[in-house]
PDB file of N, CA and C in Angstrom:
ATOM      1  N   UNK A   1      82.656  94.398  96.862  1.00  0.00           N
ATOM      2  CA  UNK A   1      83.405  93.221  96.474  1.00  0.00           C
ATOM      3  C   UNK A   1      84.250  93.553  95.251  1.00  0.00           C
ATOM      4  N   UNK A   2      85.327  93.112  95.108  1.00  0.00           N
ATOM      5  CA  UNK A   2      86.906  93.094  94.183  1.00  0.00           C
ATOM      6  C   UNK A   2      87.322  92.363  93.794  1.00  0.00           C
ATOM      7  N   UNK A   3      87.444  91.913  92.557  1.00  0.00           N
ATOM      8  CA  UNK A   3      88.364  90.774  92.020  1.00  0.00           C
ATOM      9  C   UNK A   3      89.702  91.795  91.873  1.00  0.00           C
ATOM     10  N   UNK A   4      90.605  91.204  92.451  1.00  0.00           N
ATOM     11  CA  UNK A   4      92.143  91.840  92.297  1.00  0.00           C
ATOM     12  C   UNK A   4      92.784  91.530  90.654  1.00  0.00           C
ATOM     13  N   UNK A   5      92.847  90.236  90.894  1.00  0.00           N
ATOM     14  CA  UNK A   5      93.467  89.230  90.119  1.00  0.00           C
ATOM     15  C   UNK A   5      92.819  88.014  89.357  1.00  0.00           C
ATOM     16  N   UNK A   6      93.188  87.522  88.709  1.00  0.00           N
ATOM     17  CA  UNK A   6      92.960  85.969  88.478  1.00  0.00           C
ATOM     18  C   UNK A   6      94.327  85.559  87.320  1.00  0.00           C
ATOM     19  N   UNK A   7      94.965  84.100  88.347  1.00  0.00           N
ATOM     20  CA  UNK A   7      95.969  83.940  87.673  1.00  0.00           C
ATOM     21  C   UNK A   7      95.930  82.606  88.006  1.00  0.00           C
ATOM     22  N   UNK A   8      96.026  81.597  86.318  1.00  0.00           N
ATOM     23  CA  UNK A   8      96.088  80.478  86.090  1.00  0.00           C
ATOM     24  C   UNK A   8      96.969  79.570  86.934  1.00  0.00           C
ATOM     25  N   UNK A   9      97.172  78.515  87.340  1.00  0.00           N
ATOM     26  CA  UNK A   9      97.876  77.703  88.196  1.00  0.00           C
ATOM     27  C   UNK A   9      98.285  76.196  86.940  1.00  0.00           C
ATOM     28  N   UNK A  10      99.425  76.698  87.159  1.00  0.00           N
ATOM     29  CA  UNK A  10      99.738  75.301  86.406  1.00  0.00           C
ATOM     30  C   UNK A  10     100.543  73.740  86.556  1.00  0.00           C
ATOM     31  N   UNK A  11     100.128  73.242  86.719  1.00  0.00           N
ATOM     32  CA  UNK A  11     100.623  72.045  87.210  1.00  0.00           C
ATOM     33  C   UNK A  11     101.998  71.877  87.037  1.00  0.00           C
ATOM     34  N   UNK A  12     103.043  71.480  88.063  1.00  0.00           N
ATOM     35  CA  UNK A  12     104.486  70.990  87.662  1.00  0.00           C
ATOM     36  C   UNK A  12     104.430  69.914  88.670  1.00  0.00           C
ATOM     37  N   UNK A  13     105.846  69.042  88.169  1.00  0.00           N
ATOM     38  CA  UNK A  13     106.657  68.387  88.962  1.00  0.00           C
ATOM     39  C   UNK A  13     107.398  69.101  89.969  1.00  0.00           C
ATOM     40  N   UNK A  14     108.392  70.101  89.687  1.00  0.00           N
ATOM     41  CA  UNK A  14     109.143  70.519  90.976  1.00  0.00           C
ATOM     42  C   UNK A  14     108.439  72.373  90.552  1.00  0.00           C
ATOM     43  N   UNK A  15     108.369  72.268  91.502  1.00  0.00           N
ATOM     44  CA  UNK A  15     107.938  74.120  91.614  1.00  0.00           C
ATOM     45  C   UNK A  15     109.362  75.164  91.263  1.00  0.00           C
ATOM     46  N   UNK A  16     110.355  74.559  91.855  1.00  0.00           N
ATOM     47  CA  UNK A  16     111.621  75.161  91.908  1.00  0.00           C
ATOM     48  C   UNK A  16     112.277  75.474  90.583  1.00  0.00           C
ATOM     49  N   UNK A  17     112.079  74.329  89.954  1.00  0.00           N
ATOM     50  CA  UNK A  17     112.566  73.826  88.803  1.00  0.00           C
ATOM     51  C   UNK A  17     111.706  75.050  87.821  1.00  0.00           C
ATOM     52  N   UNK A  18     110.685  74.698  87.696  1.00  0.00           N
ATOM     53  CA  UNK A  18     109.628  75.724  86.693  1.00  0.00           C
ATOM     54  C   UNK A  18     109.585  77.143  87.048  1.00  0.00           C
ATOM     55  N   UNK A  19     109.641  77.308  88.123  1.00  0.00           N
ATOM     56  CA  UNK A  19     109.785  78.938  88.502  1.00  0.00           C
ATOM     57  C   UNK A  19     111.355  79.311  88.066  1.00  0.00           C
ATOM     58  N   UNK A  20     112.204  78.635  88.443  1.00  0.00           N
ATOM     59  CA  UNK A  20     113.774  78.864  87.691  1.00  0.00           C
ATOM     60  C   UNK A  20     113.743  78.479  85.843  1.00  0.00           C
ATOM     61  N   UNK A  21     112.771  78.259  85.403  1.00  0.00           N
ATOM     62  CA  UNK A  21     112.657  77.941  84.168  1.00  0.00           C
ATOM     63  C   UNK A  21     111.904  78.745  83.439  1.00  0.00           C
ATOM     64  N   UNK A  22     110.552  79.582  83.804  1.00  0.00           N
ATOM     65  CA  UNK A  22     110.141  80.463  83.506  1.00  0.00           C
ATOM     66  C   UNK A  22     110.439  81.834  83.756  1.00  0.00           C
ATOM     67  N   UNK A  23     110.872  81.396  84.601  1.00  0.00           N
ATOM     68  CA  UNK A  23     112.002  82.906  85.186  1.00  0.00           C
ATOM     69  C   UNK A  23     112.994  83.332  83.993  1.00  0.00           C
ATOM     70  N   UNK A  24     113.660  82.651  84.052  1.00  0.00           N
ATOM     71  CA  UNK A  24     114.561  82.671  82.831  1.00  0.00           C
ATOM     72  C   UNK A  24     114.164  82.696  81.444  1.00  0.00           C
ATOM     73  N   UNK A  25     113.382  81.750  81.249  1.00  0.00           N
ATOM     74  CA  UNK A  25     112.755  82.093  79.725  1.00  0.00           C
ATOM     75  C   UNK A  25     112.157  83.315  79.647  1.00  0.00           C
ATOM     76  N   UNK A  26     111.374  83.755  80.544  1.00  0.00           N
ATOM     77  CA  UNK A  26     110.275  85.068  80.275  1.00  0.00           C
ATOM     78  C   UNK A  26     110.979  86.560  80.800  1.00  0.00           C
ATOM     79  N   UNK A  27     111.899  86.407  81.424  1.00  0.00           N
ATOM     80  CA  UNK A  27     112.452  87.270  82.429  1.00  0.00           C
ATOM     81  C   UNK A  27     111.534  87.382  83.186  1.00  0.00           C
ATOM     82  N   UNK A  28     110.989  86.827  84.207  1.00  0.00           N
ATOM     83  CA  UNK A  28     109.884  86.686  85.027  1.00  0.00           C
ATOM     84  C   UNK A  28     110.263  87.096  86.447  1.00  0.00           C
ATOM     85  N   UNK A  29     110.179  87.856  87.345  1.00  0.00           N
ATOM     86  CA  UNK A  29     110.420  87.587  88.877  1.00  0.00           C
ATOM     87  C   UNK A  29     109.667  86.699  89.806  1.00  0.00           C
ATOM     88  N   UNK A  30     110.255  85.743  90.629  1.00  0.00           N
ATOM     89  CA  UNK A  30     110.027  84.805  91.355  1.00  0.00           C
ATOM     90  C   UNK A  30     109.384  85.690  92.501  1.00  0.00           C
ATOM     91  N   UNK A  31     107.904  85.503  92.869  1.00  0.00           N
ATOM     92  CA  UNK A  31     107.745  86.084  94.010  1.00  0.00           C
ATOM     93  C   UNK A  31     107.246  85.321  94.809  1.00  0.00           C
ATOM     94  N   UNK A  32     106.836  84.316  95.064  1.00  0.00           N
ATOM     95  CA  UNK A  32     107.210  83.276  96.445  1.00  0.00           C
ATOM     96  C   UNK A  32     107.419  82.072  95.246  1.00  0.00           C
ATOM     97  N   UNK A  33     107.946  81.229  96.463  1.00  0.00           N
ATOM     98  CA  UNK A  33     108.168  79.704  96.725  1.00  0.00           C
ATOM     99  C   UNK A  33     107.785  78.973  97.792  1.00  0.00           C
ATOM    100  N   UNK A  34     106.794  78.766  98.007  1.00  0.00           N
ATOM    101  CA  UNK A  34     106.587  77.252  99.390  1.00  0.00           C
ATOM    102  C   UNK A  34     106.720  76.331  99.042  1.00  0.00           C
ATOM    103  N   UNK A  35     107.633  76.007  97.678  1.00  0.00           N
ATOM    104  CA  UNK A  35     108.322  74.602  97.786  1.00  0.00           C
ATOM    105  C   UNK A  35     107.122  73.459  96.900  1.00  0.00           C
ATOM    106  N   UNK A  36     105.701  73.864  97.359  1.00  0.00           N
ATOM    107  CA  UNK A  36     104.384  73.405  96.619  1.00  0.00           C
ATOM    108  C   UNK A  36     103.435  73.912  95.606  1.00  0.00           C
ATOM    109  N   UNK A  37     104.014  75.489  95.706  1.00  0.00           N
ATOM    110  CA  UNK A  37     103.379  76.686  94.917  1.00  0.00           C
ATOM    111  C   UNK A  37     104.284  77.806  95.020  1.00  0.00           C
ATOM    112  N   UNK A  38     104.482  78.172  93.355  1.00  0.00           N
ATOM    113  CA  UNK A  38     105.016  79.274  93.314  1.00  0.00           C
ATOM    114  C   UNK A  38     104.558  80.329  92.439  1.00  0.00           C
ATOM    115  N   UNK A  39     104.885  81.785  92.572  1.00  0.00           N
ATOM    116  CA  UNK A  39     104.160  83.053  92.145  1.00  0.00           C
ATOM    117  C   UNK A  39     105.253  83.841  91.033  1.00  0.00           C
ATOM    118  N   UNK A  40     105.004  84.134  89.738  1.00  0.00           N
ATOM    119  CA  UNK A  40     106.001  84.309  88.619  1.00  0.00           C
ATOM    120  C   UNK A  40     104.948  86.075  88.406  1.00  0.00           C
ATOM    121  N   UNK A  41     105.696  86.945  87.721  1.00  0.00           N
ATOM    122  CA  UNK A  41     105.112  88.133  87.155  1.00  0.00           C
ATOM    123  C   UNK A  41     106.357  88.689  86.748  1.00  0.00           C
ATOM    124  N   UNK A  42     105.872  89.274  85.138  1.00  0.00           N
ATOM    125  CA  UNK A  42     107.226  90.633  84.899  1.00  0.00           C
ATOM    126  C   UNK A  42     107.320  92.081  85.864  1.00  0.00           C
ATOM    127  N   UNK A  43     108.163  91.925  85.890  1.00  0.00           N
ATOM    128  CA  UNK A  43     108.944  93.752  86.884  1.00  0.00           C
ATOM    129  C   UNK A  43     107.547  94.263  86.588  1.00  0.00           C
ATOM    130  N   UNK A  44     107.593  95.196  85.341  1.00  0.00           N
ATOM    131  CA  UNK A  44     106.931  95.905  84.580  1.00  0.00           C
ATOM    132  C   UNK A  44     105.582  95.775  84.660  1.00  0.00           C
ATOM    133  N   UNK A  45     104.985  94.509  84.887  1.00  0.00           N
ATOM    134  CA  UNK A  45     103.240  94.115  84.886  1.00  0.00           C
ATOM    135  C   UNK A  45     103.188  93.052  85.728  1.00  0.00           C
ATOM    136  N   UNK A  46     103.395  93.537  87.104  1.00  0.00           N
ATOM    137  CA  UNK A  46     103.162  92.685  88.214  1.00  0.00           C
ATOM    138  C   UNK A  46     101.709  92.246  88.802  1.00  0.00           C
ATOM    139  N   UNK A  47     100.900  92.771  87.935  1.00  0.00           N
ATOM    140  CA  UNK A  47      99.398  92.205  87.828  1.00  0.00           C
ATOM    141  C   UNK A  47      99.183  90.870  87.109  1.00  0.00           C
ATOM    142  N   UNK A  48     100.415  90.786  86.250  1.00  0.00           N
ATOM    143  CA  UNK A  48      99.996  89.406  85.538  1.00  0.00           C
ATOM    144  C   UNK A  48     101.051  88.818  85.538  1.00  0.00           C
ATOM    145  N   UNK A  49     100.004  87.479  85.939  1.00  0.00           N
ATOM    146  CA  UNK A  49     100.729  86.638  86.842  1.00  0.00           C
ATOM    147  C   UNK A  49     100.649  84.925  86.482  1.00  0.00           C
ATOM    148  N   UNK A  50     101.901  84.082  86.899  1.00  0.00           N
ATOM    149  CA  UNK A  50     101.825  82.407  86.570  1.00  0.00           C
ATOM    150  C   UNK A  50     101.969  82.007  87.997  1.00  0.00           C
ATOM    151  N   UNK A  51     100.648  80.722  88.226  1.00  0.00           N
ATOM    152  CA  UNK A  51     101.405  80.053  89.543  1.00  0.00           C
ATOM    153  C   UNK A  51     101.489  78.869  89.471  1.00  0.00           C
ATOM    154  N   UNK A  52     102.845  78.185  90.225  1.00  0.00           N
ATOM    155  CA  UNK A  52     103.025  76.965  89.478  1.00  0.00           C
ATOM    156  C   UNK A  52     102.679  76.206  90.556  1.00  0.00           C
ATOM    157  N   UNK A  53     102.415  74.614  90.561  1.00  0.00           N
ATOM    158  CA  UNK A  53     102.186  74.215  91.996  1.00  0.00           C
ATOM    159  C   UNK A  53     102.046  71.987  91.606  1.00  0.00           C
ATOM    160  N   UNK A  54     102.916  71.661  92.239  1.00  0.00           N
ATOM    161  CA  UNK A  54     102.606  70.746  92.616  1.00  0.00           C
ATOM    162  C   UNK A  54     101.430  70.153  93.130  1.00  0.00           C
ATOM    163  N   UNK A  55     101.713  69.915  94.678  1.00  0.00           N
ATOM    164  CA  UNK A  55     100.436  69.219  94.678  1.00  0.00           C
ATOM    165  C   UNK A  55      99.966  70.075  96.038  1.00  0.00           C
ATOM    166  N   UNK A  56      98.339  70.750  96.179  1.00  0.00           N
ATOM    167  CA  UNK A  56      98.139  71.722  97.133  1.00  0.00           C
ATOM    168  C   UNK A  56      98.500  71.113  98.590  1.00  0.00           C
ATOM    169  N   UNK A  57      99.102  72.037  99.378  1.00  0.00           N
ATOM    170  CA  UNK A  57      99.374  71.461 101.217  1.00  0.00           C
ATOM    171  C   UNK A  57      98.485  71.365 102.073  1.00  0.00           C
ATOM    172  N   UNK A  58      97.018  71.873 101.950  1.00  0.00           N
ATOM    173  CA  UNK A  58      95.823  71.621 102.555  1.00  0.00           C
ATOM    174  C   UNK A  58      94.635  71.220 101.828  1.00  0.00           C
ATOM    175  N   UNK A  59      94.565  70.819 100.174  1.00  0.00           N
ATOM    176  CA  UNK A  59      93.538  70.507  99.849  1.00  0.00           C
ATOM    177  C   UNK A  59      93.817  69.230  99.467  1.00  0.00           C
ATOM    178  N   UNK A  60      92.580  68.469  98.818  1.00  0.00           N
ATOM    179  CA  UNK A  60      92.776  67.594  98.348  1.00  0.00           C
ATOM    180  C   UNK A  60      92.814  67.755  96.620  1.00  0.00           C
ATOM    181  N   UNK A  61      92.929  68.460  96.304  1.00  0.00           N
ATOM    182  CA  UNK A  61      92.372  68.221  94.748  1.00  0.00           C
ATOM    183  C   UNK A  61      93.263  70.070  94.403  1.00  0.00           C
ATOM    184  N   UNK A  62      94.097  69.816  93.186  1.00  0.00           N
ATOM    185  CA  UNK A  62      94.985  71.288  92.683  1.00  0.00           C
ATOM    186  C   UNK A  62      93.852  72.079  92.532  1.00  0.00           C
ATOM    187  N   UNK A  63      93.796  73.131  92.252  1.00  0.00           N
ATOM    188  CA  UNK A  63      92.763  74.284  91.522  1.00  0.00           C
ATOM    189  C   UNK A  63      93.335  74.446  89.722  1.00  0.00           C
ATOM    190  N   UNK A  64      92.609  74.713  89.189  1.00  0.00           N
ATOM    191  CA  UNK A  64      92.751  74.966  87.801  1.00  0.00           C
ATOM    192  C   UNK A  64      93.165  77.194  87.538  1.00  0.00           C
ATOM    193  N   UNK A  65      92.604  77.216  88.228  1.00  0.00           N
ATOM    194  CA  UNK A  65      92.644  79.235  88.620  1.00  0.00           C
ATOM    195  C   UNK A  65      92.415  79.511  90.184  1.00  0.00           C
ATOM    196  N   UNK A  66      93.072  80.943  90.282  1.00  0.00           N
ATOM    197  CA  UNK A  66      92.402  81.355  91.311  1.00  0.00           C
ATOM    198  C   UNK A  66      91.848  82.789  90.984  1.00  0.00           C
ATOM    199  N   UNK A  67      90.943  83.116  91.569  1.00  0.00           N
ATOM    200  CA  UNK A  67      90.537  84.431  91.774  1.00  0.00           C
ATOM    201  C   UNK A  67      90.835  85.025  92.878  1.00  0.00           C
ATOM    202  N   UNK A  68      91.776  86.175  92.966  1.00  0.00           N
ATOM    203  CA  UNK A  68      91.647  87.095  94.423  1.00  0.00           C
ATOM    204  C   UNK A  68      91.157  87.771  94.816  1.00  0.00           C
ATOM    205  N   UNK A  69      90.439  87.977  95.474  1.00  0.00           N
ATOM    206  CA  UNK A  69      89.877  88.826  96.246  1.00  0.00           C
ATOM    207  C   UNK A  69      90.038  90.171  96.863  1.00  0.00           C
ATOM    208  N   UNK A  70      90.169  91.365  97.104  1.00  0.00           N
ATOM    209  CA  UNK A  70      90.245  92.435  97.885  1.00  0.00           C
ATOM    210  C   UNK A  70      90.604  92.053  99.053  1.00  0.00           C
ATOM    211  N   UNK A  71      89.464  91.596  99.644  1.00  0.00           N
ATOM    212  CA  UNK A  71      89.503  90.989 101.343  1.00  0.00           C
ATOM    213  C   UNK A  71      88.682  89.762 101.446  1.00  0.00           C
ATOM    214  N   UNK A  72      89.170  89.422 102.888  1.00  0.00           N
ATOM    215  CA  UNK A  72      88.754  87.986 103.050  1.00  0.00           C
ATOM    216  C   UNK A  72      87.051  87.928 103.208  1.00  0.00           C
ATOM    217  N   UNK A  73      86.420  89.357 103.181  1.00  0.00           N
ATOM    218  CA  UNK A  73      84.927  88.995 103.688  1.00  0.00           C
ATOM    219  C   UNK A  73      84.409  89.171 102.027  1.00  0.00           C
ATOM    220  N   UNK A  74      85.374  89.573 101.430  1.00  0.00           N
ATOM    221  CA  UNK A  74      84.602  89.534  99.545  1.00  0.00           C
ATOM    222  C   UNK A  74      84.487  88.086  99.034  1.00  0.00           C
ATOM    223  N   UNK A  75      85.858  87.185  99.978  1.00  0.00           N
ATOM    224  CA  UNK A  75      86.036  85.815  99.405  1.00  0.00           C
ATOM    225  C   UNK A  75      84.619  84.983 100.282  1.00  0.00           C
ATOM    226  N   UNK A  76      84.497  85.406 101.536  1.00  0.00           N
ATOM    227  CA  UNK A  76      83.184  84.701 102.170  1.00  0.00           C
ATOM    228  C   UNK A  76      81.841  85.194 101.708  1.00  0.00           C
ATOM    229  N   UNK A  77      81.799  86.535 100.713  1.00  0.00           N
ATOM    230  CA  UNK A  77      80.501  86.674  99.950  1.00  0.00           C
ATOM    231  C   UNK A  77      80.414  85.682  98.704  1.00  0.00           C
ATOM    232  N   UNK A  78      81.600  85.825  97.938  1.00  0.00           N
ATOM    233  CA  UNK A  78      81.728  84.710  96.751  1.00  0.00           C
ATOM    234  C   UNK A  78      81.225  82.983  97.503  1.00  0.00           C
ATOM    235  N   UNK A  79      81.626  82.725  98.775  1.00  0.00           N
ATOM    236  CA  UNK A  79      81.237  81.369  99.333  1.00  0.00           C
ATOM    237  C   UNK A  79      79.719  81.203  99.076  1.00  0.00           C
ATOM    238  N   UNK A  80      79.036  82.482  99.739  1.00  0.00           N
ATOM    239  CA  UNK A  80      77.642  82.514  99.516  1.00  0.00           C
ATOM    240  C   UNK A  80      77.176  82.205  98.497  1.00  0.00           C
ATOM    241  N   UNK A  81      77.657  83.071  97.684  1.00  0.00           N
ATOM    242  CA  UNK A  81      77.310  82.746  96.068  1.00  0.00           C
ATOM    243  C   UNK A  81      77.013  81.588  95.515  1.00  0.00           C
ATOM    244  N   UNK A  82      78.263  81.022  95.736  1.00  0.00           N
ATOM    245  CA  UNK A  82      78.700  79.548  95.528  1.00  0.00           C
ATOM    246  C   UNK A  82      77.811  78.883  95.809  1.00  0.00           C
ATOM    247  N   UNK A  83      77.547  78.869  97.695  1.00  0.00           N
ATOM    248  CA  UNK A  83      76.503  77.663  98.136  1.00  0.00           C
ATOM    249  C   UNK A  83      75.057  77.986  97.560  1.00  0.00           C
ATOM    250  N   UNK A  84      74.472  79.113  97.257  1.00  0.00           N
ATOM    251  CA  UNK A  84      73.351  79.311  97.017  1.00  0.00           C
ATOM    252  C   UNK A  84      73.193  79.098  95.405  1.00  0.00           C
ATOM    253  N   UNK A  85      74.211  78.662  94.493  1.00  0.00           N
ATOM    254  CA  UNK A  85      74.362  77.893  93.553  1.00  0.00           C
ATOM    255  C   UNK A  85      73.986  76.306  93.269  1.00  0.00           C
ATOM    256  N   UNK A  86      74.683  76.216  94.410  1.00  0.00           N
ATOM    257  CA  UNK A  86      75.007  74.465  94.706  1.00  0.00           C
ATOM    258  C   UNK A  86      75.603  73.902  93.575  1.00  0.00           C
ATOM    259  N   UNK A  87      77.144  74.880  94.019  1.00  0.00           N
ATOM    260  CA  UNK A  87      78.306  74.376  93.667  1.00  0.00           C
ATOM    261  C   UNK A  87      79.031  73.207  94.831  1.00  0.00           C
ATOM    262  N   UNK A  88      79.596  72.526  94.043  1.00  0.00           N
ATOM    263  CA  UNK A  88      80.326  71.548  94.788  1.00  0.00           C
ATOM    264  C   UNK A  88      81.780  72.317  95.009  1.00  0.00           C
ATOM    265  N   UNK A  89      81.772  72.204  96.808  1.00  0.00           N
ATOM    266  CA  UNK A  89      82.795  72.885  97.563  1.00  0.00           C
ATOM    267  C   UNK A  89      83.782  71.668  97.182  1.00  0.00           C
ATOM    268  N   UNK A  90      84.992  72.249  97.011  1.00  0.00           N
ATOM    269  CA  UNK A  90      86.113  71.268  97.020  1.00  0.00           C
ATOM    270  C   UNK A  90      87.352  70.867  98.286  1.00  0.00           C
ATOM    271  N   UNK A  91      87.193  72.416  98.799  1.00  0.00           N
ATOM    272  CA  UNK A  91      87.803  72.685  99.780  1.00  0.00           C
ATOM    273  C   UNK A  91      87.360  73.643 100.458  1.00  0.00           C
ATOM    274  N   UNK A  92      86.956  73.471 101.953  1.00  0.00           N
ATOM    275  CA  UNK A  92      86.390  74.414 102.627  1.00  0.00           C
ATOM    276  C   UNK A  92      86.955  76.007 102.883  1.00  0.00           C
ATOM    277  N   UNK A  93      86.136  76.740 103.293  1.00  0.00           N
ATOM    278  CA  UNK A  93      86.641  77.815 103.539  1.00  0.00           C
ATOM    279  C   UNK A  93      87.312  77.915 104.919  1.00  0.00           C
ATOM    280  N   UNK A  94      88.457  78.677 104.763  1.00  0.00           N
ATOM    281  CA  UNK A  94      89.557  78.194 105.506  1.00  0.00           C
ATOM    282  C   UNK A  94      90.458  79.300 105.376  1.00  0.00           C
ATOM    283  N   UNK A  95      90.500  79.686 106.761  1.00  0.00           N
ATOM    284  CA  UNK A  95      91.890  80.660 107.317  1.00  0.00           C
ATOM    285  C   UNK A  95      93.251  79.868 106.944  1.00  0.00           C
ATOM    286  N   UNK A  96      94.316  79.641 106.093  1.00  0.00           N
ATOM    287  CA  UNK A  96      95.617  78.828 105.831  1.00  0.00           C
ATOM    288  C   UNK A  96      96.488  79.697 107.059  1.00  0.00           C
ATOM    289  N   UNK A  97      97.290  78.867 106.997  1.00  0.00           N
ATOM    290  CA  UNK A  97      98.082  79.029 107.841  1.00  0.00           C
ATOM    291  C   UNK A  97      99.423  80.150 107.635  1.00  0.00           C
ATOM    292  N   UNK A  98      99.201  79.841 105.775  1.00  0.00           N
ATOM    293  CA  UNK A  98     100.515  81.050 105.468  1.00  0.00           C
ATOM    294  C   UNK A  98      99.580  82.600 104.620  1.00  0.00           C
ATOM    295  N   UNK A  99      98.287  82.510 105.257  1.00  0.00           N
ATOM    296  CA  UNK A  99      98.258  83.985 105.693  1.00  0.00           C
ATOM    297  C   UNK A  99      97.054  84.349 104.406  1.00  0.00           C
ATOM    298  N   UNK A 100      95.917  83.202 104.019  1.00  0.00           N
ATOM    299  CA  UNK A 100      95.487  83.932 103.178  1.00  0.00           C
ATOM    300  C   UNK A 100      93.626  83.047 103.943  1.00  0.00           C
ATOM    301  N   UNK A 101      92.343  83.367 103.292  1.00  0.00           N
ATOM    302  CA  UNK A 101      91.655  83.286 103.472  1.00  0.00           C
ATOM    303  C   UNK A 101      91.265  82.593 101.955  1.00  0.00           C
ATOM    304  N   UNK A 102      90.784  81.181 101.988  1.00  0.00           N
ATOM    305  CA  UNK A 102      90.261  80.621 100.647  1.00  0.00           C
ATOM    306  C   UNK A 102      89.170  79.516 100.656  1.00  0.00           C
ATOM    307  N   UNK A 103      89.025  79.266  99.836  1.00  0.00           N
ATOM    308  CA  UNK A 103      88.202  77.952  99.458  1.00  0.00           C
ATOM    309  C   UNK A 103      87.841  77.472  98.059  1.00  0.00           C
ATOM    310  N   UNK A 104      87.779  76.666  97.627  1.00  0.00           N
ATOM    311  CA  UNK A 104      87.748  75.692  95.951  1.00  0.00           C
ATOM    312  C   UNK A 104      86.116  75.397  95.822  1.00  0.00           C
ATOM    313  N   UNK A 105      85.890  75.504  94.621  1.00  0.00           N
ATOM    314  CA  UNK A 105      84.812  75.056  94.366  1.00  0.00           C
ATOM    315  C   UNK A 105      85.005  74.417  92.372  1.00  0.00           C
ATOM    316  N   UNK A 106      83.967  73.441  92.541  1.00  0.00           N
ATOM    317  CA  UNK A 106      83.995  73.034  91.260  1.00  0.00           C
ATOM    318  C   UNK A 106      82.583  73.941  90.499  1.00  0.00           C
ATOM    319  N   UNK A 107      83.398  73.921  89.255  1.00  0.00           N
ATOM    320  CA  UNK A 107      82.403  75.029  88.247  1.00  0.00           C
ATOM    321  C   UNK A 107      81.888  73.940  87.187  1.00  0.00           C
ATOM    322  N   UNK A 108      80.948  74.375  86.916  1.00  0.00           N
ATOM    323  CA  UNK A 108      79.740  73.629  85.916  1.00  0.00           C
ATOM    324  C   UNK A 108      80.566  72.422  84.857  1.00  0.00           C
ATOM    325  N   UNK A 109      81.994  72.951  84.687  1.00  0.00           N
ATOM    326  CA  UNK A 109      82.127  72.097  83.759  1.00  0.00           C
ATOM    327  C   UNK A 109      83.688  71.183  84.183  1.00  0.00           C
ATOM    328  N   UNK A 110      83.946  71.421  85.332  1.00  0.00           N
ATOM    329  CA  UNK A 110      84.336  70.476  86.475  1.00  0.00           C
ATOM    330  C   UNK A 110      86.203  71.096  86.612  1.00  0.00           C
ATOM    331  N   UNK A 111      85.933  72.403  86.528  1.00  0.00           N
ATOM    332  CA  UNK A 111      87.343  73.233  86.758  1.00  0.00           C
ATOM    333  C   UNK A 111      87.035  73.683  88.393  1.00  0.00           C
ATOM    334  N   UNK A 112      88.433  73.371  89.092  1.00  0.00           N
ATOM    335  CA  UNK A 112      88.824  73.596  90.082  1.00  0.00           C
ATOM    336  C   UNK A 112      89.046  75.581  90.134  1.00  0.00           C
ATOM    337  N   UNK A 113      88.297  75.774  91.365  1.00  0.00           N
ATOM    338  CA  UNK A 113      88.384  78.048  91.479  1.00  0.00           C
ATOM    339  C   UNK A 113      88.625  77.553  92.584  1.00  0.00           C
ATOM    340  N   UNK A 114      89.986  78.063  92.904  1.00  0.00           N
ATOM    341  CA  UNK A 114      90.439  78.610  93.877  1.00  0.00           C
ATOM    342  C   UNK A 114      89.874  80.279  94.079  1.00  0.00           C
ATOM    343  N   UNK A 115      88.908  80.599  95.360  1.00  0.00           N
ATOM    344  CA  UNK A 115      88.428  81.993  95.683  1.00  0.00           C
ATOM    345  C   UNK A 115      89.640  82.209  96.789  1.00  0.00           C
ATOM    346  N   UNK A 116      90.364  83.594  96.400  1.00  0.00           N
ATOM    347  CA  UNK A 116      91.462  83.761  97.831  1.00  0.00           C
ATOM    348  C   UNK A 116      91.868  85.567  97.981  1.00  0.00           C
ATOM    349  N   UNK A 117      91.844  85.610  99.721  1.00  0.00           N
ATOM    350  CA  UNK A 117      92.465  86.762  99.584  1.00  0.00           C
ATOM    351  C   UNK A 117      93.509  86.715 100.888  1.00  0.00           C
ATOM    352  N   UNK A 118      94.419  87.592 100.703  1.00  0.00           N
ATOM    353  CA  UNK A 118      95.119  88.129 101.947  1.00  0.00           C
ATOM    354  C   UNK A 118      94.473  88.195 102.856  1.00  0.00           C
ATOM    355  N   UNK A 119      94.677  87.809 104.320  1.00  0.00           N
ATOM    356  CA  UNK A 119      94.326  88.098 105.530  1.00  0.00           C
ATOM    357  C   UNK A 119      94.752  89.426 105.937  1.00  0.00           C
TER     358      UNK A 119
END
């Protein structure tokens, strides 16, 4: 099991707007947009990373972070983890549709983890 990443998610009004705004302020490259969530990193240190996001397209409730994963069966060991915690799932674990493997859980002190990896 691999944590790749972990990169804060921060709440906006328009995704477009803040990714063209941090872009510019930070010299940042835009690396997606779905319009609901977007992915910011410098050229230079494309490990670290901003994601901005309205409001999520399959959950009910934003995430506060995510953690990535290696692969999708590291993100279904972290599930384990989770349930054998008895953490409160926020959002099930779930194949998305634009290509990643995730699920939310609330942490002890009521922050939204997004667990996710590439399919």
């Amino acid at each position: 099991m691999a944590v790749v990443r972990i990169v804060p998610n921060l709440q906006v009004s328009d995704v477009g707007r803040a990714n063209a705004s941090y872009a510019e302020l930070f010299g940042l490259d835009v690396n997606m947009d779905l319009g609901w969530v977007g992915n910011l990193s410098p050229t230079a240190a494309p490990a670290v990373q901003l994601q901005t996001i309205t409001t999520d397209a399959a959950a009910s409730e934003n995430p506060t972070i995510s953690v990535g994963m290696a692969t999708a069966d590291d993100v279904d060991e972290i599930h384990e983890r989770v349930m054998a915690a008895r953490l409160e799932i926020v959002h099930p674990l779930t194949d998305e549709s634009w290509g990643v493997r995730r699920f939310f859980f609330r942490d002890h002190d009521g922050n939204i983890v997004n667990v996710v990896a590439n399919l």
